[in-house]
N, C-alpha and C. Protein backbone atom coordinates (compact mmCIF):
# COMPACT_ATOMS: atom_id res chain seq x y z
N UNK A 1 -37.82 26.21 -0.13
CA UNK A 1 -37.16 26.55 1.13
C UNK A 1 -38.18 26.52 2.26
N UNK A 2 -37.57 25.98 3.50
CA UNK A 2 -38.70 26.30 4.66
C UNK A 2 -38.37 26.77 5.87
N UNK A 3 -38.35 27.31 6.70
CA UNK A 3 -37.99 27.99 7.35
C UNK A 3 -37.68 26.61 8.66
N UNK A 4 -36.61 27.01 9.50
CA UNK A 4 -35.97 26.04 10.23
C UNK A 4 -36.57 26.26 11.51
N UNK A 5 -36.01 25.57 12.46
CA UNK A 5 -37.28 25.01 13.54
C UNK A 5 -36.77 26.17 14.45
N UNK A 6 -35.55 26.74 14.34
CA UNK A 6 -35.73 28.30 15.60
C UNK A 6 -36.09 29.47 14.43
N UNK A 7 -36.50 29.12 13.59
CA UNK A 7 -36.76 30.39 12.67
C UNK A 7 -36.03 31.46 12.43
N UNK A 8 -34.60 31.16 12.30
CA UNK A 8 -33.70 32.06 12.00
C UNK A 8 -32.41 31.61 10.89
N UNK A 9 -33.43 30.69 9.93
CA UNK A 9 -32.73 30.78 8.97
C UNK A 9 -33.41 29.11 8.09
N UNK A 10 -33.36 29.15 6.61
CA UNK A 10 -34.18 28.26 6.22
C UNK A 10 -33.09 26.93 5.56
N UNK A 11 -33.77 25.82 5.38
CA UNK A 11 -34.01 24.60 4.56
C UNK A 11 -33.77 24.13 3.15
N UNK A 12 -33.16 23.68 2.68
CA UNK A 12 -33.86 23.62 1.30
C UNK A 12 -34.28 22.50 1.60
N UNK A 13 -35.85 22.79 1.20
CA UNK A 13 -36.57 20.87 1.82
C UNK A 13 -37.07 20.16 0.11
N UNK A 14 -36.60 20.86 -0.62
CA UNK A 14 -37.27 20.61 -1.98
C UNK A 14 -37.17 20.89 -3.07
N UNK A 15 -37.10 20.17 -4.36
CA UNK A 15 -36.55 20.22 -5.60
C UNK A 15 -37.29 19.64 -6.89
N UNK A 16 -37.32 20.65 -8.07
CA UNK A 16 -38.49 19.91 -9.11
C UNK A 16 -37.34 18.90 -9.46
N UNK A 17 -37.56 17.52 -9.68
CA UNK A 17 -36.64 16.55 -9.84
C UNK A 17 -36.44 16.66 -11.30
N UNK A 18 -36.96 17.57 -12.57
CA UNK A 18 -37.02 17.76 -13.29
C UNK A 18 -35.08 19.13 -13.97
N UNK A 19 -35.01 19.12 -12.60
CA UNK A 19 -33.97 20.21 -12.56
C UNK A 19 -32.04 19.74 -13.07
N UNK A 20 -31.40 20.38 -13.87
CA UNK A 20 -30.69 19.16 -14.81
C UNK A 20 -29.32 20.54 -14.40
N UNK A 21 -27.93 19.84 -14.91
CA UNK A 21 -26.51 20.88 -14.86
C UNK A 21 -26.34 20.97 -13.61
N UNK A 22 -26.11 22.23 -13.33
CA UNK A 22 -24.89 22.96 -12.30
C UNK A 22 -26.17 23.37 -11.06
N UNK A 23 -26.35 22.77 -10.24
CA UNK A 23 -26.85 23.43 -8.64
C UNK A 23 -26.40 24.26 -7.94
N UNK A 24 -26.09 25.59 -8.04
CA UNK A 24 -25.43 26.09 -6.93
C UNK A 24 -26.79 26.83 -6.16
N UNK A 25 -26.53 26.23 -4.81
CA UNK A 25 -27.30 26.38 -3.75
C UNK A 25 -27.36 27.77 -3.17
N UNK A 26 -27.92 28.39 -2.98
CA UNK A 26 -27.53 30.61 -2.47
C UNK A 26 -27.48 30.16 -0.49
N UNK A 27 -26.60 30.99 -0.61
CA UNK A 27 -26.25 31.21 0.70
C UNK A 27 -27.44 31.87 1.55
N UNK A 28 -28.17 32.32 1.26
CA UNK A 28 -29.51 32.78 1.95
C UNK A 28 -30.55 33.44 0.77
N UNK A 29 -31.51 33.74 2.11
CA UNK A 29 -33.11 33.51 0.99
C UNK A 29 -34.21 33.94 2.18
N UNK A 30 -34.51 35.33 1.47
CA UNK A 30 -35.75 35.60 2.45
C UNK A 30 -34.63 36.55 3.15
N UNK A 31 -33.45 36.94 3.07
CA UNK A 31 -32.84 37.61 4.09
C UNK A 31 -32.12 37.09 5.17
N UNK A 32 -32.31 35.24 5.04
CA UNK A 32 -31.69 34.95 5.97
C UNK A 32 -31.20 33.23 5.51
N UNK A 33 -30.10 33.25 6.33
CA UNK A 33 -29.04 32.17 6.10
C UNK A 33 -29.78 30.78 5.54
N UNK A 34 -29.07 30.66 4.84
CA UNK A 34 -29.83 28.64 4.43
C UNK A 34 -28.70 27.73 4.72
N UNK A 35 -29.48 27.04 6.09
CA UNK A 35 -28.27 26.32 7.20
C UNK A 35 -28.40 24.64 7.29
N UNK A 36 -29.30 24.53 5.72
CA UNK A 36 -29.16 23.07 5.40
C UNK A 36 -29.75 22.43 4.51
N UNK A 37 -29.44 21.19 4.05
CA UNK A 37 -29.86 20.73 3.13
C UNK A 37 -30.66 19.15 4.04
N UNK A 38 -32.44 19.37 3.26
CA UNK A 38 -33.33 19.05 3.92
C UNK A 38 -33.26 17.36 3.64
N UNK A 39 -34.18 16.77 4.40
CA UNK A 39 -34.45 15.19 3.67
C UNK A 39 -35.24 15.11 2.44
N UNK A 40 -34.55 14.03 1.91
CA UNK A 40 -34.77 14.20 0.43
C UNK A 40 -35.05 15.55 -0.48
N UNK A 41 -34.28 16.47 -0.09
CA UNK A 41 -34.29 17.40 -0.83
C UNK A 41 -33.99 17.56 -1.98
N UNK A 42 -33.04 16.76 -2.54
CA UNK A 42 -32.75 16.32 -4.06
C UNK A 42 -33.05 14.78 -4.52
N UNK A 43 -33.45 13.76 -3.53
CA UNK A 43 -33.71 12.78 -4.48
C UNK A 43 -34.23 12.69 -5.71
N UNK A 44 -33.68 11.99 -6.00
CA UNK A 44 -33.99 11.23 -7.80
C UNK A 44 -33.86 12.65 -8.47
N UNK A 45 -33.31 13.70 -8.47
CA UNK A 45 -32.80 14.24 -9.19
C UNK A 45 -31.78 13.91 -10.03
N UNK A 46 -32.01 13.18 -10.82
CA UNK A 46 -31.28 11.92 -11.83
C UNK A 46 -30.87 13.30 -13.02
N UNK A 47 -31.17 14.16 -13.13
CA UNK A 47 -30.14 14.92 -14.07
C UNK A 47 -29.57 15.98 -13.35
N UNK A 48 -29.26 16.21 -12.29
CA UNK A 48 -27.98 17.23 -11.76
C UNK A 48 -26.83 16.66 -12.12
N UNK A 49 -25.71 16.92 -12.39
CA UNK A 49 -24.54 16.68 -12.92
C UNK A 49 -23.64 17.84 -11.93
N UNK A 50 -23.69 18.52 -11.44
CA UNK A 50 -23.04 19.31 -10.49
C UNK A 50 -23.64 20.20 -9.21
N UNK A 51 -23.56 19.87 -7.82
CA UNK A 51 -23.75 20.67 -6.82
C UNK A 51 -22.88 21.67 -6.08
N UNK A 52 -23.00 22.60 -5.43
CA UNK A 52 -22.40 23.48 -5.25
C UNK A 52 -23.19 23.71 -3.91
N UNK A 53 -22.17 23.62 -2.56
CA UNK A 53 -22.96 24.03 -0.90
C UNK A 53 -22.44 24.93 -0.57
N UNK A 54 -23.41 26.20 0.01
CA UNK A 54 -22.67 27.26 0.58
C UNK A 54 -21.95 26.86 1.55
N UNK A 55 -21.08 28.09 2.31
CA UNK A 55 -20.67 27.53 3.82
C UNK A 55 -21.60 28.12 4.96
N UNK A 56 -22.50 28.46 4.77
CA UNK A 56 -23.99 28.99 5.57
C UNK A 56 -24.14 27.26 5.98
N UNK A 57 -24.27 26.55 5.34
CA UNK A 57 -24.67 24.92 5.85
C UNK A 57 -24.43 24.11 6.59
N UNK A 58 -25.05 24.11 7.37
CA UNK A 58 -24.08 23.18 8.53
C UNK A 58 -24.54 21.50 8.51
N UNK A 59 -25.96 21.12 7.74
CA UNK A 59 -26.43 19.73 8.05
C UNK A 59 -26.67 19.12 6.71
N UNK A 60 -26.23 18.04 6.00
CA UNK A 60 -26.81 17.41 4.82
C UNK A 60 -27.49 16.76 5.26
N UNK A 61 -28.96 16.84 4.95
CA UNK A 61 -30.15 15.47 5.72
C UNK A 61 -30.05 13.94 4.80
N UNK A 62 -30.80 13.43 5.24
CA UNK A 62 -31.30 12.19 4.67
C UNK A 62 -31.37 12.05 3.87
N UNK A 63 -30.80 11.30 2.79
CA UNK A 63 -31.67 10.82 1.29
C UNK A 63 -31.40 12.32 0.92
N UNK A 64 -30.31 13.48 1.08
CA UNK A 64 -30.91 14.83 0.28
C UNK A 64 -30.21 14.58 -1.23
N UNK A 65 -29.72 13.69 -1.71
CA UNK A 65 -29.31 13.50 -2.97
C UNK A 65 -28.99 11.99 -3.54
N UNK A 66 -29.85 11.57 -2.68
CA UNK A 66 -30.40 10.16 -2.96
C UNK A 66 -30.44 9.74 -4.15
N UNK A 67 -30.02 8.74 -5.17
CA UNK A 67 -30.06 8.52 -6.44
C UNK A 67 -29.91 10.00 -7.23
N UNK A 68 -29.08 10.42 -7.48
CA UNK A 68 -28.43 11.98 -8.07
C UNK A 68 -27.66 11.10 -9.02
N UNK A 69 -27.90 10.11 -10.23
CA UNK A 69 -27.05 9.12 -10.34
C UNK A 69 -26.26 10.02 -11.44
N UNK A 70 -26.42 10.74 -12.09
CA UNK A 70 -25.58 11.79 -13.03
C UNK A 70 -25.03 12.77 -11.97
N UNK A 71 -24.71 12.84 -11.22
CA UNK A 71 -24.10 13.84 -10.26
C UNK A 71 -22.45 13.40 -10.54
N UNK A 72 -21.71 14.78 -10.76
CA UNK A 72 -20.30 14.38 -11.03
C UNK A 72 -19.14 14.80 -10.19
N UNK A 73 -20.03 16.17 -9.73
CA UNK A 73 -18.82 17.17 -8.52
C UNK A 73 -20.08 17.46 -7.31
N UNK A 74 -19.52 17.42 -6.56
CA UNK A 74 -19.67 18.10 -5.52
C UNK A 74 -19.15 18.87 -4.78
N UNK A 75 -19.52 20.39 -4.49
CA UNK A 75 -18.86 20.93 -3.61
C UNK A 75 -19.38 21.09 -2.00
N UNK A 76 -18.54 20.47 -1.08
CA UNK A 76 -19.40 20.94 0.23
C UNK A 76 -19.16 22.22 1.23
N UNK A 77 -19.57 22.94 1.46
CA UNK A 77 -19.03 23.96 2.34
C UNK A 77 -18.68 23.40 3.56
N UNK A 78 -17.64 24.50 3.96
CA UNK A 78 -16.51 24.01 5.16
C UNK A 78 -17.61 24.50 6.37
N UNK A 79 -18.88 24.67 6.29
CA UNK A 79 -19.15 24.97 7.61
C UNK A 79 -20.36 23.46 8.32
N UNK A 80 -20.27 22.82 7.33
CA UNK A 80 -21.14 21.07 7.38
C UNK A 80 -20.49 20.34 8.35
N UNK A 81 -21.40 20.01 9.25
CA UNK A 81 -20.59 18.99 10.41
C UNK A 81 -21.29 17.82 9.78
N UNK A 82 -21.95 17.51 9.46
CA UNK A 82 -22.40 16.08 9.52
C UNK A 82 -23.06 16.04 8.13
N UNK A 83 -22.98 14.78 7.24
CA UNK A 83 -23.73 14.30 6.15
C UNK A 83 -24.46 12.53 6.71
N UNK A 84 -26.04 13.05 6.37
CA UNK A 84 -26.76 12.05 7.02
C UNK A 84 -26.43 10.80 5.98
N UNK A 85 -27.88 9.84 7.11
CA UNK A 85 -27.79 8.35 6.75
C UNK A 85 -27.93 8.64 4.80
N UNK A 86 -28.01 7.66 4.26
CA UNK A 86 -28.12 7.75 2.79
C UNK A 86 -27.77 8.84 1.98
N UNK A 87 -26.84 9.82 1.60
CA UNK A 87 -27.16 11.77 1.66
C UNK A 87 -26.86 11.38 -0.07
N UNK A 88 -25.98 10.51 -0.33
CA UNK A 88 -25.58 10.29 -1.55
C UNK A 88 -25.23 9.01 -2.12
N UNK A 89 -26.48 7.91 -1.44
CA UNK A 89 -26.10 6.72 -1.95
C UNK A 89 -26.65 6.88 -3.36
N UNK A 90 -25.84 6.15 -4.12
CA UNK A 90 -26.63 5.83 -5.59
C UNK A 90 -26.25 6.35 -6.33
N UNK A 91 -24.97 7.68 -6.08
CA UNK A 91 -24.59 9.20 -6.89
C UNK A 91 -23.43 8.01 -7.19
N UNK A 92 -24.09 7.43 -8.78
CA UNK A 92 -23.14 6.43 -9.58
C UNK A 92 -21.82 7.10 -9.99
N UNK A 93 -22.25 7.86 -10.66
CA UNK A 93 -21.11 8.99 -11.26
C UNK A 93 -20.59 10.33 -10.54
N UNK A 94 -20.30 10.14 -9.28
CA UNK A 94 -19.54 10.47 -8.45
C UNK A 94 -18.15 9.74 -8.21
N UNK A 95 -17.21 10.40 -8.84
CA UNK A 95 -15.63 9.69 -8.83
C UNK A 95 -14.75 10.33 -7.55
N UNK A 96 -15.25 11.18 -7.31
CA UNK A 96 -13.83 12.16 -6.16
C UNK A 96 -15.06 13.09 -5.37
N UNK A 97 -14.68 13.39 -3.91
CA UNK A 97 -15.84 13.74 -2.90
C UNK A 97 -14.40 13.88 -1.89
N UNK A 98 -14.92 15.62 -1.43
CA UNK A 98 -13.69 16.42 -0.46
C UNK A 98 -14.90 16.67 0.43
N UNK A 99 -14.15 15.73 1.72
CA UNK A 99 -15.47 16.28 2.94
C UNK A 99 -14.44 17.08 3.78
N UNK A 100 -15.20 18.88 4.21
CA UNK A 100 -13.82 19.38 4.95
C UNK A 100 -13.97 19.41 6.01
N UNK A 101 -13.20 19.98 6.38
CA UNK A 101 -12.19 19.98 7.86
C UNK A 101 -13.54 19.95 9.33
N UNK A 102 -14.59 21.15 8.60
CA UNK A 102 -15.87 20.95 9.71
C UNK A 102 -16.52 19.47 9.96
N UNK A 103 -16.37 18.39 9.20
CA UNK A 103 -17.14 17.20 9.17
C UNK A 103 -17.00 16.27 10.52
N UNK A 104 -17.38 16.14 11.04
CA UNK A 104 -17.07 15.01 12.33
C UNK A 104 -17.94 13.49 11.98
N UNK A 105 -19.30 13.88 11.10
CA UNK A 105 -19.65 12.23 11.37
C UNK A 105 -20.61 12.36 9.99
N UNK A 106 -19.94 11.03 9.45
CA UNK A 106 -20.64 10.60 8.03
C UNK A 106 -21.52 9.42 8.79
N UNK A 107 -23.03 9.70 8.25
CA UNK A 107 -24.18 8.80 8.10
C UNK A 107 -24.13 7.58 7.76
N UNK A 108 -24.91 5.80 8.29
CA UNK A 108 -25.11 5.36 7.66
C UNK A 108 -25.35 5.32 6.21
N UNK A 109 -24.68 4.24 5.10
CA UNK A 109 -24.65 4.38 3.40
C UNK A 109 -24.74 5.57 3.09
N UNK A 110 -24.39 6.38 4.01
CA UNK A 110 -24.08 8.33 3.46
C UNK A 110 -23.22 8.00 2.52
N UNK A 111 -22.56 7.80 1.35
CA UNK A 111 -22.10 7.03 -0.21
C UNK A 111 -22.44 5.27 -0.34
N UNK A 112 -23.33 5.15 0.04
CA UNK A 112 -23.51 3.49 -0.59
C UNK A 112 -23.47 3.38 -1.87
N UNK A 113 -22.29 2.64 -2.79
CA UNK A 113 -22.74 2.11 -3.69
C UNK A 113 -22.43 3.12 -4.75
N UNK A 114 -21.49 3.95 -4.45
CA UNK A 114 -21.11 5.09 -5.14
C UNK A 114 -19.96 4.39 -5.79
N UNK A 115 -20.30 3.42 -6.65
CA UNK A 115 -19.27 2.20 -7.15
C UNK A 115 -17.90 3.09 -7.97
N UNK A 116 -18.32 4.49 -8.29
CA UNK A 116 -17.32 5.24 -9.03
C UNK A 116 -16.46 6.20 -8.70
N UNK A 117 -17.06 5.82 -6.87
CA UNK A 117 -15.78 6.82 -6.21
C UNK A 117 -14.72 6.22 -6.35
N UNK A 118 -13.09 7.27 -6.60
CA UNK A 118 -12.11 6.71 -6.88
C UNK A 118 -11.11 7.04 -5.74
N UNK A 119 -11.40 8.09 -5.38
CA UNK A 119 -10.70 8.60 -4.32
C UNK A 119 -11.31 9.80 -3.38
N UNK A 120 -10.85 10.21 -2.47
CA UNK A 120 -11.67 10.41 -0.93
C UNK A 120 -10.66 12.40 -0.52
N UNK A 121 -10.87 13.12 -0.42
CA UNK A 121 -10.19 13.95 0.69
C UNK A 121 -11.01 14.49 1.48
N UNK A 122 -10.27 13.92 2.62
CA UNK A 122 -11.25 13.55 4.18
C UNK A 122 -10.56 14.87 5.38
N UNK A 123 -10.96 15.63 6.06
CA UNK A 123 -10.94 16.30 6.39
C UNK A 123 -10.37 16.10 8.10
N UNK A 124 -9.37 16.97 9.09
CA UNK A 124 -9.26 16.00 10.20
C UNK A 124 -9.75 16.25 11.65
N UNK A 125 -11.51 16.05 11.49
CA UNK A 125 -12.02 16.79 12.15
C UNK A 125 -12.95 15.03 12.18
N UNK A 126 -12.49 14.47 11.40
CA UNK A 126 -13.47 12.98 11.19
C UNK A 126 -13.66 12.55 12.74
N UNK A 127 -14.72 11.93 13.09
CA UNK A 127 -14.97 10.92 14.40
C UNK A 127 -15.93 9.71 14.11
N UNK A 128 -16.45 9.85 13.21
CA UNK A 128 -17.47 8.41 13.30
C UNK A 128 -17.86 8.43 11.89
N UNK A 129 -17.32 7.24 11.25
CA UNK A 129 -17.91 6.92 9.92
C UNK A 129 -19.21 5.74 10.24
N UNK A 130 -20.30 6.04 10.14
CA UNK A 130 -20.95 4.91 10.16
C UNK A 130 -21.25 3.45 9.54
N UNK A 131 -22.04 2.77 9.68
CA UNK A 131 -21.60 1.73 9.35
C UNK A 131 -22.63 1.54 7.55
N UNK A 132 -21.74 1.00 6.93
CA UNK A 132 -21.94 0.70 4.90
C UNK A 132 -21.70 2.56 4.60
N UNK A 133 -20.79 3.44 5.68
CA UNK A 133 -21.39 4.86 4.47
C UNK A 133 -20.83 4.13 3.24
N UNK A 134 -19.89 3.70 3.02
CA UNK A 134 -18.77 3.82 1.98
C UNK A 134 -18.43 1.75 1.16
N UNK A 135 -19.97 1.11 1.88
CA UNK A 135 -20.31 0.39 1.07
C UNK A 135 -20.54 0.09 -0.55
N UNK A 136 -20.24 -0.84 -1.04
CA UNK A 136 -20.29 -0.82 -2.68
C UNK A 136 -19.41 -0.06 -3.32
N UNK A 137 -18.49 1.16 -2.75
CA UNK A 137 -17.35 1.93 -3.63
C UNK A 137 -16.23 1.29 -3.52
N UNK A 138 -16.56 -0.04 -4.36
CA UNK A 138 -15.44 -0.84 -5.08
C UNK A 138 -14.58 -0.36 -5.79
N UNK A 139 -14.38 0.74 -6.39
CA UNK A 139 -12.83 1.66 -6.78
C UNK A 139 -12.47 2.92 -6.34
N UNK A 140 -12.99 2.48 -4.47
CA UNK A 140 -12.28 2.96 -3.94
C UNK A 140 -10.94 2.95 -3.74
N UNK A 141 -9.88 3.95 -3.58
CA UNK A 141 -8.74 3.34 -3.56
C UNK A 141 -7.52 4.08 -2.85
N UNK A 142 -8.08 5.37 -2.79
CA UNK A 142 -6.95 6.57 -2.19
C UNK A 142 -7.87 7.12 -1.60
N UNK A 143 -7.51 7.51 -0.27
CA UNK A 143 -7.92 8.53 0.87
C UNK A 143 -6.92 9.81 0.90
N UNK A 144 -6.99 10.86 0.97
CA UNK A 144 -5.96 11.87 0.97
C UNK A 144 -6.39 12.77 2.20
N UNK A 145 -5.95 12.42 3.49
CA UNK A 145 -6.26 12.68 5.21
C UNK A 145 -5.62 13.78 5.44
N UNK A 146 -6.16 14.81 5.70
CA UNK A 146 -5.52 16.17 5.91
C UNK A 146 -5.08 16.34 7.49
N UNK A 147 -4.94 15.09 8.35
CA UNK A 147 -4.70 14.88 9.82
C UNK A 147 -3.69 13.94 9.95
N UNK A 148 -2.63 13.68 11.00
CA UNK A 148 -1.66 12.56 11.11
C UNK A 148 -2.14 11.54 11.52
N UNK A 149 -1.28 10.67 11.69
CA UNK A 149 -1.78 9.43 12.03
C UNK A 149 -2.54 8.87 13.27
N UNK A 150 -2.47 9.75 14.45
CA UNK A 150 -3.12 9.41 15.21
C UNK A 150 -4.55 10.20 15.18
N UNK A 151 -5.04 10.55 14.52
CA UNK A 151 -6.14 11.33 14.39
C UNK A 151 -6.69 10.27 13.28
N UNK A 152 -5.99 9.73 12.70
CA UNK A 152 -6.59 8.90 11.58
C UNK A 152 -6.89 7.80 12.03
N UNK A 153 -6.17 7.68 12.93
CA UNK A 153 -6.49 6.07 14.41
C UNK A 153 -7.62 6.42 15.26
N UNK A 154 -7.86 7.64 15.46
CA UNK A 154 -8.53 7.50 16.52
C UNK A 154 -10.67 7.70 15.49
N UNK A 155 -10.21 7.68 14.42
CA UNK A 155 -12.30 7.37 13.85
C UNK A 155 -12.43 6.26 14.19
N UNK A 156 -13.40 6.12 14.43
CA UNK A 156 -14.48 5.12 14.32
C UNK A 156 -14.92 4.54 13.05
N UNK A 157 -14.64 3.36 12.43
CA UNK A 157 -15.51 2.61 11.38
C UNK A 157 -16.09 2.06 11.60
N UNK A 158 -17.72 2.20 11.50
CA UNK A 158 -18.66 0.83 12.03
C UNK A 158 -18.35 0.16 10.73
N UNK A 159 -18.94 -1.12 11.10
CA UNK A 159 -19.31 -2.24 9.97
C UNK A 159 -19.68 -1.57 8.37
N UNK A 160 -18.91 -2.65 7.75
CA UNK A 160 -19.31 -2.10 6.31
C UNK A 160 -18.54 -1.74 5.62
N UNK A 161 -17.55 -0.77 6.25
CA UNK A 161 -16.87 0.43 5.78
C UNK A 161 -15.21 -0.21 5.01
N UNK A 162 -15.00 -1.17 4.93
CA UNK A 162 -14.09 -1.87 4.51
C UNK A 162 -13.29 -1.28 3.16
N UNK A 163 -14.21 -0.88 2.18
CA UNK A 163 -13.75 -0.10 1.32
C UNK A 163 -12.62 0.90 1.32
N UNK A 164 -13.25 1.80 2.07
CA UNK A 164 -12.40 3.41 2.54
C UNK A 164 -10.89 2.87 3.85
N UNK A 165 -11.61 1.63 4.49
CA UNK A 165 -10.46 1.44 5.46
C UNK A 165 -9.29 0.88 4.84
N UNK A 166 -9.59 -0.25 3.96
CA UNK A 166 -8.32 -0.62 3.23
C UNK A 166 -8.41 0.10 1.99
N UNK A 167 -8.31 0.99 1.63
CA UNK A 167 -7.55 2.37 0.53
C UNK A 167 -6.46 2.32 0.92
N UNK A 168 -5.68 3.23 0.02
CA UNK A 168 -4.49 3.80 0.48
C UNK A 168 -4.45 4.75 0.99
N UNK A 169 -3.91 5.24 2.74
CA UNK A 169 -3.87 6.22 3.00
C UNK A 169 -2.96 7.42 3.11
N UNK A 170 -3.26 8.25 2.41
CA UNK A 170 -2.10 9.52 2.17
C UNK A 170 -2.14 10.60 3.63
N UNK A 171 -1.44 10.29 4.98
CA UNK A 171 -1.58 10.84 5.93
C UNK A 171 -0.81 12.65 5.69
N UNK A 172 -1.77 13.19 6.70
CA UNK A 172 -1.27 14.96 6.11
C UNK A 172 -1.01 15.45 5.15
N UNK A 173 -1.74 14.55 4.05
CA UNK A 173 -2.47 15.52 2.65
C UNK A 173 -2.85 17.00 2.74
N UNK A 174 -2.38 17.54 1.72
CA UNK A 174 -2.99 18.91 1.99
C UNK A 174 -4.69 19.22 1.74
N UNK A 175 -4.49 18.39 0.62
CA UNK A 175 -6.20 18.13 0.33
C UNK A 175 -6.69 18.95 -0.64
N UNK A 176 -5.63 20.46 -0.72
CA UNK A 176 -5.77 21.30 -1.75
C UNK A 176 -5.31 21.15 -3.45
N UNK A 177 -4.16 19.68 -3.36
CA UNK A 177 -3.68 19.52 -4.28
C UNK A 177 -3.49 18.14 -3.90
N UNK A 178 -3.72 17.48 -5.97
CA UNK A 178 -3.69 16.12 -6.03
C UNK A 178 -2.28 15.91 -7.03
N UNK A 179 -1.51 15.29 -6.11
CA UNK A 179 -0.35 14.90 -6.50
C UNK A 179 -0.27 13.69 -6.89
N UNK A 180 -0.09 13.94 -8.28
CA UNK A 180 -0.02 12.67 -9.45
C UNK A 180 0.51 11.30 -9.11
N UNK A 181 1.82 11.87 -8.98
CA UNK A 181 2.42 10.30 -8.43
C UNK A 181 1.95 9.57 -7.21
N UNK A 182 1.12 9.93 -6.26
CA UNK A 182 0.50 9.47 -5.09
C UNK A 182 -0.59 8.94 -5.70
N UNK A 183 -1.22 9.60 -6.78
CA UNK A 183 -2.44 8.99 -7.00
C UNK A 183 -2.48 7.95 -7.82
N UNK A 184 -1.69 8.25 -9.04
CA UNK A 184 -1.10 6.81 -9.69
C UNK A 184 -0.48 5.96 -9.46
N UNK A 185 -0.89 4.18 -10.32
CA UNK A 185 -0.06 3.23 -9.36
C UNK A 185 1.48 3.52 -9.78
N UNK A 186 1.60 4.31 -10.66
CA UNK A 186 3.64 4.77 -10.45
C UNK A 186 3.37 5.80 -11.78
N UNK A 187 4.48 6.05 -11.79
CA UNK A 187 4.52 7.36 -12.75
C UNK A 187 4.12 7.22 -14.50
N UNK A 188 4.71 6.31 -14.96
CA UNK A 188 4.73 5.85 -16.14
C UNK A 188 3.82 4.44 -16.14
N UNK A 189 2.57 4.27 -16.41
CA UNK A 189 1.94 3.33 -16.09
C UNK A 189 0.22 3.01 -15.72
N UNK A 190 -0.35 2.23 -15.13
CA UNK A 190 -1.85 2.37 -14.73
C UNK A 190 -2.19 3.61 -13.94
N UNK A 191 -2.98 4.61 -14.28
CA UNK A 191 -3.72 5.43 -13.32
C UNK A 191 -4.90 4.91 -12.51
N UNK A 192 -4.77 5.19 -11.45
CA UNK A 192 -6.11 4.71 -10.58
C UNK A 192 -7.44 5.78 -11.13
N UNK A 193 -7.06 6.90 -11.22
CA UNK A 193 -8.07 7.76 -11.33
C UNK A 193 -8.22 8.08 -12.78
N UNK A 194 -7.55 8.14 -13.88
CA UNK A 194 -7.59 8.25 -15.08
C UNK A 194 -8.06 6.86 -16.15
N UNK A 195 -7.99 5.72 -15.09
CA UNK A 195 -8.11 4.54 -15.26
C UNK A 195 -7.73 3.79 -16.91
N UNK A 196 -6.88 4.65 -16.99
CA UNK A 196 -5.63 4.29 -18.54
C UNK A 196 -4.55 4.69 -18.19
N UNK A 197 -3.87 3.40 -19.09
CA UNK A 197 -2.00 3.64 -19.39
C UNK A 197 -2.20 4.75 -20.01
N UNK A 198 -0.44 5.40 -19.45
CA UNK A 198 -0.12 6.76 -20.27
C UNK A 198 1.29 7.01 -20.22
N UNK A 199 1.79 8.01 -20.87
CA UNK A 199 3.04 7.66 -20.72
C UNK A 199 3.37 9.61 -20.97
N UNK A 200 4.61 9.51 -20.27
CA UNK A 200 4.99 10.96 -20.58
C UNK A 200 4.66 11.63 -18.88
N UNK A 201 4.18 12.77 -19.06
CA UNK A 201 3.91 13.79 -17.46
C UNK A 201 2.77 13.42 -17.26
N UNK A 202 2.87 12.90 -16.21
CA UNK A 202 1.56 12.27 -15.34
C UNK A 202 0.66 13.49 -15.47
N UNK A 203 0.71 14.85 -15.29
CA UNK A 203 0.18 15.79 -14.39
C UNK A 203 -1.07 15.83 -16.03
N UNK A 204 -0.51 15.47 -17.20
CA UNK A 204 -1.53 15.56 -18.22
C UNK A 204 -2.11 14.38 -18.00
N UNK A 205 -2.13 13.49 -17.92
CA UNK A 205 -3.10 12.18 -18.02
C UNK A 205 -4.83 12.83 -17.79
């Protein structure tokens, strides 16, 4: 941890990359708030398999989970406005990523290449996706937009972003719940996210 540049609350600027399972990040340290996650603060932490962000956080830096390629969940706290350039390119085994309602602007390749995202709940506070965040997530496929349609018109996609723009978009999603038949290509049949035939109640697949 390091203490932040008005000194009223710290960083996590750093991680033994040796560190494997469940991350949950503490809401403060030293007595006082931890209001972000630093640059490269988790790169190549190649065995985390789960993160966990307080809502003390307001900034994901650079590269802070850069190649996390066993990373499977993420949780972000609702108090994060922004996830920087690169924050989680490379997080292979990352299938599903809920950015909330605080988020206004995703980073350059902030998910490059996150080839195993399957689906998105996007928060409707979005204004600027930059350009490749959401490069290489070739099964991409469902967005679930907790905002109407003109809020969903009015982001910004720079270049790149082609993936997430042609998904399917589920406008005024609740975001709290994933409703089967929206997510599958029909009820009885291919799952996008289960990525097998099944047959019977979707809600088990």
């Amino acid at each position: 941890f390091t203490l932040n540049e008005t000194g009223d609350g710290y960083i996590v600027s750093d991680c033994d990359t040796s560190a494997n399972g469940e991350m949950i990040i503490p809401a403060t340290y030293n007595g006082l708030p931890v209001t972000g996650i630093g640059d490269d603060a988790f790169k190549y932490c190649t065995n985390l398999t789960s993160v966990i962000i307080p809502e003390s956080v307001t900034n994901i830096g650079n590269t802070a989970f850069f190649e996390c390629s066993n990373l499977t969940s993420v949780t972000i706290g609702d108090s994060v406005t922004t996830i920087d350039s690169s924050a989680f390119s490379y997080c292979y085994d990352l299938t599903s990523v809920t950015i909330p309602d605080s988020v206004t602007t995703i980073g350059y390749e902030a998910f490059y290449n996150c080839y195993n995202l399957q689906y998105v709940v996007m928060g409707n506070a979005m204004d600027t996706v930059y350009g490749d965040a959401f490069n290489g997530c070739s099964d991409l496929k469902h967005v679930l937009f907790k905002g109407d349609q003109a809020q969903k018109d009015f982001i910004l996609f720079k270049s790149g972003n082609d993936s997430i723009k042609n998904a399917t978009w589920h406008i005024n999603a609740t975001g709290n719940e994933i409703t089967w038949e929206k997510i599958c290509w029909n009820t009885y049949g291919y799952c996008a996210i289960c990525q097998g035939y099944f047959t019977g109640d979707p809600s088990t697949a």
